[in-house]
Each structure stands twice: as C-alpha cells, then as structure tokens.
N, C-alpha and C. Protein backbone atom coordinates (compact mmCIF):
# COMPACT_ATOMS: atom_id res chain seq x y z
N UNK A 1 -25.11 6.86 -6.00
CA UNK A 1 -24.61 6.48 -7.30
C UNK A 1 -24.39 4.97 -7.35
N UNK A 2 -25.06 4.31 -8.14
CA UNK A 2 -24.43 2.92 -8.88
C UNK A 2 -23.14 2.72 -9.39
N UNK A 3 -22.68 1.60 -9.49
CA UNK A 3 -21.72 0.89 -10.66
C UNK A 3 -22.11 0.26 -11.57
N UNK A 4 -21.60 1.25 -12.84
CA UNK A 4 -22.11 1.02 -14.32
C UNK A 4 -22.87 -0.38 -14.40
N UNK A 5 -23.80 -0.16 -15.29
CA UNK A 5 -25.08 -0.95 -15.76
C UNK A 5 -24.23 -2.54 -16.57
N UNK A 6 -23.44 -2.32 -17.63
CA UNK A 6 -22.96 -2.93 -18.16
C UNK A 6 -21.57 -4.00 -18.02
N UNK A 7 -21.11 -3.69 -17.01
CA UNK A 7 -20.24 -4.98 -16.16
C UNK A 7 -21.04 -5.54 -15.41
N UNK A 8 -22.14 -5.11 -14.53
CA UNK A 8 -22.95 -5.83 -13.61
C UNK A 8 -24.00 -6.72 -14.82
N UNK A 9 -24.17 -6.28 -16.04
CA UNK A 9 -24.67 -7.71 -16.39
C UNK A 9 -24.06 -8.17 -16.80
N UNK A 10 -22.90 -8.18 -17.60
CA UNK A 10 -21.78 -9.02 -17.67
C UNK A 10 -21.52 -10.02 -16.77
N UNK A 11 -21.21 -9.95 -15.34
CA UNK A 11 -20.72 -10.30 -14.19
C UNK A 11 -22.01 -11.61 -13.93
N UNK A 12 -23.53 -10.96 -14.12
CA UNK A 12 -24.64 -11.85 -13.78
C UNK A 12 -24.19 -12.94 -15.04
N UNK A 13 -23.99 -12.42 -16.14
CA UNK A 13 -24.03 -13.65 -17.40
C UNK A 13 -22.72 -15.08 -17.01
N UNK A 14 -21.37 -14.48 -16.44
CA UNK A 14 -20.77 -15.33 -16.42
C UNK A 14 -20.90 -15.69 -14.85
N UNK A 15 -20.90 -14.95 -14.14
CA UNK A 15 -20.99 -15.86 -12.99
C UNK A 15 -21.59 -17.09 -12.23
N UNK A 16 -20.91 -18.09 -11.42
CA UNK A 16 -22.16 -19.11 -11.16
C UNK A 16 -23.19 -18.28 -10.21
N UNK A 17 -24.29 -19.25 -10.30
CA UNK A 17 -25.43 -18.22 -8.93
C UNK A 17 -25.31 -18.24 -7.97
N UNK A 18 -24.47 -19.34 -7.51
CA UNK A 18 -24.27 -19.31 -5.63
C UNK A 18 -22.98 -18.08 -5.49
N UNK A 19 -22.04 -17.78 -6.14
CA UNK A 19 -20.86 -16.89 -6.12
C UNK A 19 -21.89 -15.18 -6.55
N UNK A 20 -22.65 -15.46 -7.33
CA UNK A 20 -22.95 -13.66 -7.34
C UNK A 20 -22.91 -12.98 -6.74
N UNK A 21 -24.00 -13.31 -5.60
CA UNK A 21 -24.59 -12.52 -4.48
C UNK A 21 -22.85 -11.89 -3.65
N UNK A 22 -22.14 -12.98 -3.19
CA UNK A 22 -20.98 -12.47 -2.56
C UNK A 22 -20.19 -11.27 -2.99
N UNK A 23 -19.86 -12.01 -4.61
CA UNK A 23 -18.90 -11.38 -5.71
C UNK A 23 -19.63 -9.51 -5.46
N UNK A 24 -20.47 -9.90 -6.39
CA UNK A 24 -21.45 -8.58 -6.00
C UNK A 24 -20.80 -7.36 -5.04
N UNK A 25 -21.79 -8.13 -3.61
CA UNK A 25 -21.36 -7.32 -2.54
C UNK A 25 -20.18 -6.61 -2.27
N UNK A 26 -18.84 -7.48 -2.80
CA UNK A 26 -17.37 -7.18 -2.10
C UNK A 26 -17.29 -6.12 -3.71
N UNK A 27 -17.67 -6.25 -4.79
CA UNK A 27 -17.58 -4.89 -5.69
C UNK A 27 -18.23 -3.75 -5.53
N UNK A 28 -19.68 -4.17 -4.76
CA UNK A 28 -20.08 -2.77 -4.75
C UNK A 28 -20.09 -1.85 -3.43
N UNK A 29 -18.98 -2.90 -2.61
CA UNK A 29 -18.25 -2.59 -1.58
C UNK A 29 -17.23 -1.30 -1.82
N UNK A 30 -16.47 -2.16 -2.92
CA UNK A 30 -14.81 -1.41 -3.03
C UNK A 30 -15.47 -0.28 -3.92
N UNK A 31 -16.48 -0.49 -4.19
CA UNK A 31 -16.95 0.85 -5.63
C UNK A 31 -17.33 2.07 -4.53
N UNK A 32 -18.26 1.84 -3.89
CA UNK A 32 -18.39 2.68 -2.78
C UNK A 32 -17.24 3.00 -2.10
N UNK A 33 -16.17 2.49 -1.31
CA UNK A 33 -15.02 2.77 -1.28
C UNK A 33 -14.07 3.89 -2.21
N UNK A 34 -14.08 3.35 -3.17
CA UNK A 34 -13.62 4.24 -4.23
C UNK A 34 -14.03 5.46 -4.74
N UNK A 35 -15.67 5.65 -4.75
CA UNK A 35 -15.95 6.45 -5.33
C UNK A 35 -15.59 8.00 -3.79
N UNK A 36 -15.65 7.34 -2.74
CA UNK A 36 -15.74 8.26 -1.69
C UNK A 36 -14.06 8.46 -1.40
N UNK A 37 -13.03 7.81 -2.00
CA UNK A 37 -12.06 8.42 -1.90
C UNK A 37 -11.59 9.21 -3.01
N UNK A 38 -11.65 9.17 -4.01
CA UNK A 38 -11.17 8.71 -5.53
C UNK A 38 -12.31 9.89 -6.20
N UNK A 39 -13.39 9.29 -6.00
CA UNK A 39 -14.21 10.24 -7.19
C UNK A 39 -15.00 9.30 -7.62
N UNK A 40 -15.88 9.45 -8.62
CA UNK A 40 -16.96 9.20 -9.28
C UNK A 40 -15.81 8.19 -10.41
N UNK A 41 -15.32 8.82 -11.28
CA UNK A 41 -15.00 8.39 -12.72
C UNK A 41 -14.21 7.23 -12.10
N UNK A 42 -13.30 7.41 -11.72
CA UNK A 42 -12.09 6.11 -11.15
C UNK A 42 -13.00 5.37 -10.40
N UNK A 43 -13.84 5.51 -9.30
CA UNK A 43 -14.78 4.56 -8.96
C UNK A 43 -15.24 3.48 -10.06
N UNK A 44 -16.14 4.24 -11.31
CA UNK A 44 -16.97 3.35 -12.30
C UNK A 44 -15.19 2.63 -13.25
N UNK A 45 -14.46 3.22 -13.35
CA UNK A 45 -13.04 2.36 -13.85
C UNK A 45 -12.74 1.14 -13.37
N UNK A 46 -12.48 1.67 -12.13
CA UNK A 46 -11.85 0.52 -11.14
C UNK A 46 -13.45 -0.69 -11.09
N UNK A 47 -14.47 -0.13 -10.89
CA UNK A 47 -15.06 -1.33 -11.31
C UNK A 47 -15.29 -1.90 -11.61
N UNK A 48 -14.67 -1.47 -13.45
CA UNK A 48 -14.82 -2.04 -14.79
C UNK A 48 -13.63 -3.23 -14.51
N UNK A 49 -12.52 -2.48 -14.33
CA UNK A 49 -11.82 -3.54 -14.20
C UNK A 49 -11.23 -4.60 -13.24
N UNK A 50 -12.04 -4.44 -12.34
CA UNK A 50 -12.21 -5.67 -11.46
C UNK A 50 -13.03 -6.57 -11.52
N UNK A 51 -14.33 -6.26 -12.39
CA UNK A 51 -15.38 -7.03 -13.17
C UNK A 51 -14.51 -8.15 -14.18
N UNK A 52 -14.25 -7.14 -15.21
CA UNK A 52 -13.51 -7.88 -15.72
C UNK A 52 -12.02 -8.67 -15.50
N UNK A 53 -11.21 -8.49 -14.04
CA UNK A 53 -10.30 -9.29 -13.71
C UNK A 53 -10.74 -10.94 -12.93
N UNK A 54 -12.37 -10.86 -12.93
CA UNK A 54 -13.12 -11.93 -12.26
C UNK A 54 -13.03 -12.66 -13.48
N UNK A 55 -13.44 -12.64 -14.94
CA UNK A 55 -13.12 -13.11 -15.81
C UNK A 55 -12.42 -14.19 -16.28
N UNK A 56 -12.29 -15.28 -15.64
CA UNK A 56 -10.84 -16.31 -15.60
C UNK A 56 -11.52 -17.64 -16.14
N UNK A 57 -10.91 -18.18 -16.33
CA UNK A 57 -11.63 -19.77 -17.12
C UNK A 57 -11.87 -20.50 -15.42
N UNK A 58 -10.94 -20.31 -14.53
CA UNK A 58 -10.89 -21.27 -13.30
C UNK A 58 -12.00 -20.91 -12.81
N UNK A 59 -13.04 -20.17 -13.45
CA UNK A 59 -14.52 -19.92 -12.56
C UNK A 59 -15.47 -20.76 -13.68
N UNK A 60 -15.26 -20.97 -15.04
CA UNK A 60 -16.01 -22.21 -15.85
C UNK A 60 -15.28 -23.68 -15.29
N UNK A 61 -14.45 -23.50 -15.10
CA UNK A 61 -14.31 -25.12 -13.88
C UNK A 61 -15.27 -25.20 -12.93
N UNK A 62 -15.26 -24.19 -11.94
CA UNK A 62 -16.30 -24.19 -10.98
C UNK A 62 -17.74 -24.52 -11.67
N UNK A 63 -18.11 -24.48 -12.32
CA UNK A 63 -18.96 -24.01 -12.65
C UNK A 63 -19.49 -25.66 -13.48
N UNK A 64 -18.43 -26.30 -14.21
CA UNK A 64 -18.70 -27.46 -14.69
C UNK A 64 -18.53 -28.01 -13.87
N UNK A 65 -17.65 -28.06 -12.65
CA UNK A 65 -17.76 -29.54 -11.72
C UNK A 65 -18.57 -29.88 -11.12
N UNK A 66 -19.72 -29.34 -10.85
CA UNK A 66 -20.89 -29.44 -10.03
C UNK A 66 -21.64 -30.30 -10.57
C-alpha cells in the first residue's frame, strides 16, 4: 500500500528539491510504520497530517536564501 496520491504532490509542489528525497523517505517511513501498527485508514491520516504539518513559511526562507 502507498500514501495517498494527493499530499505527496502537494509535498513535491512546495518542497525545495534537495529536502524531498529525505522528507519523503522519513514519511513513507512513519506511514509504513503506522499502517503496520495502526491500520490502513490512520496510516493515510497521519500522513495527511504530517504532510501538511511540513507546511511552514520557515521552509520558503530556505528556499529564498539560496
């Protein structure tokens, strides 16, 4: 099983490109994690909203200082 289609492009749109690849990994880390303790549904939740707790303006800083 994946983590939903629609935070992972979300996540590609705002993220910078050197941070994806990592960011990525450590979500579809804890999603796997989750889904094997937890279940399926709270897995794709909890991913939603850790997608969206990446969300922060202090990552468009990063992102302009370069």
């Amino acid at each position: 099983m994946n983590p939903p289609k629609l935070p992972l492009r979300f996540l590609e749109w705002f993220c910078p490109d050197d941070l994806y690849e990592g960011i990525l990994g450590d979500l579809e880390e804890k999603f796997e994690e989750d889904r094997n303790l937890k279940g399926l549904r709270t897995a794709r939740r909890n991913f939603r909203w850790n997608v969206l707790r990446l969300f922060h303006p202090s990552i468009f800083y990063a992102i302009n200082s370069d």
